[in-house]
C-alpha atoms as a PDB file:
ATOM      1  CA  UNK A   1      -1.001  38.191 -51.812  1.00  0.00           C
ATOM      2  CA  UNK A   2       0.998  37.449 -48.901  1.00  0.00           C
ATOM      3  CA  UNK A   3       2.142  34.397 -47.491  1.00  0.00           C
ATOM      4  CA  UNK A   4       1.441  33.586 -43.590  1.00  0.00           C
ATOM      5  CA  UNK A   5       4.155  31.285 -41.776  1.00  0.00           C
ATOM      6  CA  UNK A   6       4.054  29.524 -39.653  1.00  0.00           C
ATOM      7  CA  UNK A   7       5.917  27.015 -37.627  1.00  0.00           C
ATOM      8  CA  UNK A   8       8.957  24.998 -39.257  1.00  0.00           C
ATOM      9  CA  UNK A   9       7.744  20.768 -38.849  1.00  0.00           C
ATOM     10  CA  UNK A  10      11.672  20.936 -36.869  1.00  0.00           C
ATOM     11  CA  UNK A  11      10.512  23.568 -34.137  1.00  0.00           C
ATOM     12  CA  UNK A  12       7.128  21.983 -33.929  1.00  0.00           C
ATOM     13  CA  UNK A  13       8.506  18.735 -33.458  1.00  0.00           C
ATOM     14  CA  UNK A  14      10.617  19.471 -30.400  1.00  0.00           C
ATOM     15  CA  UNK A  15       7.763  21.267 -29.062  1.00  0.00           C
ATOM     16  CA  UNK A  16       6.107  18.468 -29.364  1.00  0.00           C
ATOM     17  CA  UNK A  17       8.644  16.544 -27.706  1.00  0.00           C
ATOM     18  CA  UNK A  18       8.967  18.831 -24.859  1.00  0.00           C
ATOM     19  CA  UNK A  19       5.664  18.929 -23.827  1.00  0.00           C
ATOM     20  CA  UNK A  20       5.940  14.925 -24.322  1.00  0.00           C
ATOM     21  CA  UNK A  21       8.914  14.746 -21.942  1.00  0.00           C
ATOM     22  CA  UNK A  22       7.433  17.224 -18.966  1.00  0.00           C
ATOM     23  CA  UNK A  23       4.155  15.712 -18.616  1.00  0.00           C
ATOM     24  CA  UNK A  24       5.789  11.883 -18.720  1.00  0.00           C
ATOM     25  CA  UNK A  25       8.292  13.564 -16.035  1.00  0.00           C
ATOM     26  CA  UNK A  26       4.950  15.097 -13.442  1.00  0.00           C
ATOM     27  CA  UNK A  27       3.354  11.649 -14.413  1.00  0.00           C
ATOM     28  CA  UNK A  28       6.626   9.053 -13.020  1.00  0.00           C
ATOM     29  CA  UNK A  29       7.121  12.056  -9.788  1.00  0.00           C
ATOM     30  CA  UNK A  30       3.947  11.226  -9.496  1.00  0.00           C
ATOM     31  CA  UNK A  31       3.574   8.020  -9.574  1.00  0.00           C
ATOM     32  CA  UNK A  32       6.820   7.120  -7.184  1.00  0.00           C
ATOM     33  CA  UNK A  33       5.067   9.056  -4.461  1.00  0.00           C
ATOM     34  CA  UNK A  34       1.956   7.207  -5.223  1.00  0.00           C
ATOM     35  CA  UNK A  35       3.638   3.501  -4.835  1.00  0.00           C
ATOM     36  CA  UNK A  36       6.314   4.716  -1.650  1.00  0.00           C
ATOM     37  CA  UNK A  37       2.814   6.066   0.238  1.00  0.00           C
ATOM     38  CA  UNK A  38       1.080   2.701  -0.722  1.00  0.00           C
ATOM     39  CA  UNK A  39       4.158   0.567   0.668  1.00  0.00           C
ATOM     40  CA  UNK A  40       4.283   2.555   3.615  1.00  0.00           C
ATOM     41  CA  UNK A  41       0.682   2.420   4.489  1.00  0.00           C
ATOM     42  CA  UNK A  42       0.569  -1.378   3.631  1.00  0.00           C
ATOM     43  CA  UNK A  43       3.486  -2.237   6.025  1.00  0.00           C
ATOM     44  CA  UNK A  44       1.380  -0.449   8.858  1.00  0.00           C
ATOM     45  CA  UNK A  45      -1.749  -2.138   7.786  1.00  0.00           C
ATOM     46  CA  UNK A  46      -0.012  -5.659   8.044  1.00  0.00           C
ATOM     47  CA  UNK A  47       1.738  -4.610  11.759  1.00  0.00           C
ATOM     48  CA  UNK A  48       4.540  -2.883  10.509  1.00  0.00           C
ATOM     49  CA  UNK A  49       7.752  -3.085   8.278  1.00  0.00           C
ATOM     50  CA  UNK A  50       8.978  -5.712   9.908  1.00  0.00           C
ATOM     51  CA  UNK A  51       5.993  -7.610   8.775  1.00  0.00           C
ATOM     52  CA  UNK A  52       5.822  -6.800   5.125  1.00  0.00           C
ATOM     53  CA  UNK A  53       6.218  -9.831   2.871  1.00  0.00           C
ATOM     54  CA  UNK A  54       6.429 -11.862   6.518  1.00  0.00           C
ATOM     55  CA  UNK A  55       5.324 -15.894   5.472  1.00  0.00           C
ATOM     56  CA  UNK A  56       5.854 -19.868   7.183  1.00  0.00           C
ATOM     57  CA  UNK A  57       4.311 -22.766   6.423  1.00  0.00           C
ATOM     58  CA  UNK A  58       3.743 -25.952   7.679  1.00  0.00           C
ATOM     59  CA  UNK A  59       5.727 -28.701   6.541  1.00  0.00           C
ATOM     60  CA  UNK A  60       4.490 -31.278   8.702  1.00  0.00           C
ATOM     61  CA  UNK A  61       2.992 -32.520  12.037  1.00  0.00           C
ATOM     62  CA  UNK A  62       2.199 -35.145  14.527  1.00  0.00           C
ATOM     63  CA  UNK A  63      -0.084 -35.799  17.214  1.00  0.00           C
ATOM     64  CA  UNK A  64       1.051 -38.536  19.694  1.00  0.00           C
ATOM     65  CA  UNK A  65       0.607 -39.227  23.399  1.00  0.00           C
ATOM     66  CA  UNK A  66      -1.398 -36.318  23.871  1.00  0.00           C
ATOM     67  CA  UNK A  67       1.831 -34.015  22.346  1.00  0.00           C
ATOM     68  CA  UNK A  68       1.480 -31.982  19.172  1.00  0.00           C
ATOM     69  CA  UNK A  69       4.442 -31.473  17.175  1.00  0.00           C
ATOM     70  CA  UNK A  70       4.408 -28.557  14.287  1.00  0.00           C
ATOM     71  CA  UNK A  71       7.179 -28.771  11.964  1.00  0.00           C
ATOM     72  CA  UNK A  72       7.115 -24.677  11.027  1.00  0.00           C
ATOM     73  CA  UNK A  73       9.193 -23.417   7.789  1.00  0.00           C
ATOM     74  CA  UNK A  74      10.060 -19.772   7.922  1.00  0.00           C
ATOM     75  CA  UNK A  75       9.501 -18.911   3.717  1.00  0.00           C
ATOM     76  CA  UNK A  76      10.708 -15.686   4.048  1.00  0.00           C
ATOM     77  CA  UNK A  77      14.043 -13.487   5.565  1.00  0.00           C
ATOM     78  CA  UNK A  78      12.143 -11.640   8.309  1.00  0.00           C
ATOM     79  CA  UNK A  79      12.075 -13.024  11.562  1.00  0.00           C
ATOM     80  CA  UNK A  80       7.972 -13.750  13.334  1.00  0.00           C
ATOM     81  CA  UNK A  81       7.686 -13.836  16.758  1.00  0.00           C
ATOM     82  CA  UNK A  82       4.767 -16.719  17.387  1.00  0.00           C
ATOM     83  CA  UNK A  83       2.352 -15.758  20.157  1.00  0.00           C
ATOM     84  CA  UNK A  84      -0.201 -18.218  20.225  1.00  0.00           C
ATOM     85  CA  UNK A  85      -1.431 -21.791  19.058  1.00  0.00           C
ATOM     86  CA  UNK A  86      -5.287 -21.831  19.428  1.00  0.00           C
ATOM     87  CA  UNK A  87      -6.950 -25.388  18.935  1.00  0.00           C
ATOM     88  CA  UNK A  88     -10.644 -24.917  17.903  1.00  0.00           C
ATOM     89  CA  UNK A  89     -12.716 -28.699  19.937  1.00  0.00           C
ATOM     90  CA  UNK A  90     -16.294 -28.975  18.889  1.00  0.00           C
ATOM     91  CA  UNK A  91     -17.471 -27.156  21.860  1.00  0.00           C
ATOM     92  CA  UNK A  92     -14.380 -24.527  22.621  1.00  0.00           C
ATOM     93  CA  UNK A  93     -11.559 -23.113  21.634  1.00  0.00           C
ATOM     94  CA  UNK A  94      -7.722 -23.752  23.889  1.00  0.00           C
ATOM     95  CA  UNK A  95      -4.913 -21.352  24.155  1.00  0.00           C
ATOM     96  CA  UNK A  96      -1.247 -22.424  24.292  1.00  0.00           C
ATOM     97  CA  UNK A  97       1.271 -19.501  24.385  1.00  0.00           C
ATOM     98  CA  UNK A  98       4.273 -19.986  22.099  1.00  0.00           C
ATOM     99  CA  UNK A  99       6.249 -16.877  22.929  1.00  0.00           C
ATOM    100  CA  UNK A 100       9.169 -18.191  20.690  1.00  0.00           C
ATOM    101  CA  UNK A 101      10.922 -16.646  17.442  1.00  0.00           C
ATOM    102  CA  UNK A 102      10.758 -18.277  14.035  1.00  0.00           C
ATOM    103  CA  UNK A 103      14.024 -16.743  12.953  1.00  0.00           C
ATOM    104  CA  UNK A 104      13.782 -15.884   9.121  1.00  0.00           C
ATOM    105  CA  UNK A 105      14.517 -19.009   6.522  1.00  0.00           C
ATOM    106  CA  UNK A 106      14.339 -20.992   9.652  1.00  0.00           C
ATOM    107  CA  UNK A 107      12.369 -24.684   9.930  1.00  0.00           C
ATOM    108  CA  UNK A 108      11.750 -25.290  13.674  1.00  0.00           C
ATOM    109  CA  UNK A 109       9.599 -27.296  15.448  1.00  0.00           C
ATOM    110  CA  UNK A 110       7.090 -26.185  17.718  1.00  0.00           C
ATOM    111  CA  UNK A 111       5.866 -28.605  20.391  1.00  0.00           C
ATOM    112  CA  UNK A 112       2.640 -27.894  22.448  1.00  0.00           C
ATOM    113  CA  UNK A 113       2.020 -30.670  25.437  1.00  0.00           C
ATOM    114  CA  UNK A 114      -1.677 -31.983  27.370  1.00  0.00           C
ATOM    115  CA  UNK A 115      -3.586 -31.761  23.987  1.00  0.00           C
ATOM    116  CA  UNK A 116      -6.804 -33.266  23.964  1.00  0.00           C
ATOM    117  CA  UNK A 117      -7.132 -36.037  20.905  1.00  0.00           C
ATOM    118  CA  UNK A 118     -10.113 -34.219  19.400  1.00  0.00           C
ATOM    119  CA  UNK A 119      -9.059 -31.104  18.275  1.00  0.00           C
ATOM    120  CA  UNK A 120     -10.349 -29.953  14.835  1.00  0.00           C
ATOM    121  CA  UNK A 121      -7.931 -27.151  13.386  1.00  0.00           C
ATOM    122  CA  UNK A 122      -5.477 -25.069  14.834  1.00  0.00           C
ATOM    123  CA  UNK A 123      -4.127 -21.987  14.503  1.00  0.00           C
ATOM    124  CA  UNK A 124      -0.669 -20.775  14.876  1.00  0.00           C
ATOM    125  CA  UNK A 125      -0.812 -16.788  15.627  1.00  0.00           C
ATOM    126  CA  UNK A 126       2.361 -14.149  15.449  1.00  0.00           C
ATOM    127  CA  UNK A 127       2.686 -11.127  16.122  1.00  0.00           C
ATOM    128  CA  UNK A 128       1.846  -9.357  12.570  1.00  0.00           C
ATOM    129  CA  UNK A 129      -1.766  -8.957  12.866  1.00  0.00           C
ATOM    130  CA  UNK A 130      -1.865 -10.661   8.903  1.00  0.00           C
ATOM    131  CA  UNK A 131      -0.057 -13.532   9.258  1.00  0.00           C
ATOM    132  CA  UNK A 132      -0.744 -16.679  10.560  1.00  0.00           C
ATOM    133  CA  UNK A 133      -0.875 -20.079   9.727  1.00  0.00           C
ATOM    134  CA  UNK A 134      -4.057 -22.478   9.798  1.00  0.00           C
ATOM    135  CA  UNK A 135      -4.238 -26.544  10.253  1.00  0.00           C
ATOM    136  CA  UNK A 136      -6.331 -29.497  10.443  1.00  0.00           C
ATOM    137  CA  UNK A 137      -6.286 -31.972  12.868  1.00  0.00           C
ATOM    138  CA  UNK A 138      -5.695 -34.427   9.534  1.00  0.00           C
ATOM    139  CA  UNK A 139      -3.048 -32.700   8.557  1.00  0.00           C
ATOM    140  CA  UNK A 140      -1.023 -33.520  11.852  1.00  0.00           C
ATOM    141  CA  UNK A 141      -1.945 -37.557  11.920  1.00  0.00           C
END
C-alpha cells in the first residue's frame, strides 16, 4: 500500500499565517480609508475643518439696566467667529449681530445693549452651522 502525504503541520502553519497576515493587512487599508473619508465628510457636515471639535460655554451672565452681559468660555483651541445673539420674547424673536471672534481657549464677554426685560432664552449663533450655544433668561439673573 502506499502512503499519501501531505502537508508538513510547519508549512501549513505559515500558510496559515500568511493568509492570516494579508487579509488583517486589506482589512486595516481598509479601514484607514474608511475613518479619513468619515473625518473628512464630518468636518464638511459641521461647516468645515475649522469647525471640527469647535465648543464654548457659558460661564455666566447678567441682565441689568436693560444690558445683557454673556460671560463666553472658548473649551476648545479653534477659534468661532459669533454671528448672532437671537432672544426668543413670548411673541417674537430679536436679532443682535455679534460679528466678533471667540479666539480659541479664550473667556470673553459679550455685551448686547436695549434688551427688553422679558426675554425667555437666547441663543448665541457662530459661524459653524453645528455649534451654538443656548440660554435661559434664569440663567443670566
Amino acid at each position: 500500500m502506499k502512503r499519501k502525504k501531505g502537508l508538513s503541520p510547519l508549512i501549513a502553519a505559515v500558510i496559515l499565517i500568511a493568509a492570516t497576515m494579508i487579509i488583517a493587512g486589506i482589512l486595516a487599508a481598509w479601514a484607514s480609508k474608511f475613518v479619513s473619508e468619515e473625518l473628512e465628510r464630518a468636518a464638511v457636515v459641521s461647516g468645515g475643518a475649522e469647525c471640527f471639535g469647535a465648543k464654548f460655554e457659558l460661564r455666566s451672565g447678567t441682565y441689568s439696566d436693560r444690558t445683557l452681559t454673556l460671560i463666553l468660555d472658548n473649551r476648545k483651541s479653534t477659534d468661532l467667529y459669533l454671528t448672532n445673539l437671537f432672544l426668543v420674547y413670548s411673541n417674537t424673536v430679536e436679532t443682535k449681530s455679534l460679528n466678533t471672534t471667540l479666539k480659541g481657549n479664550e473667556i470673553k464677554p459679550i455685551t448686547a445693549e436695549n434688551v427688553e426685560p422679558d426675554f425667555l432664552t437666547g441663543e448665541v449663533k457662530t459661524s459653524c452651522p453645528d455649534v451654538s450655544l443656548y440660554f435661559t433668561y434664569d440663567q443670566v439673573t
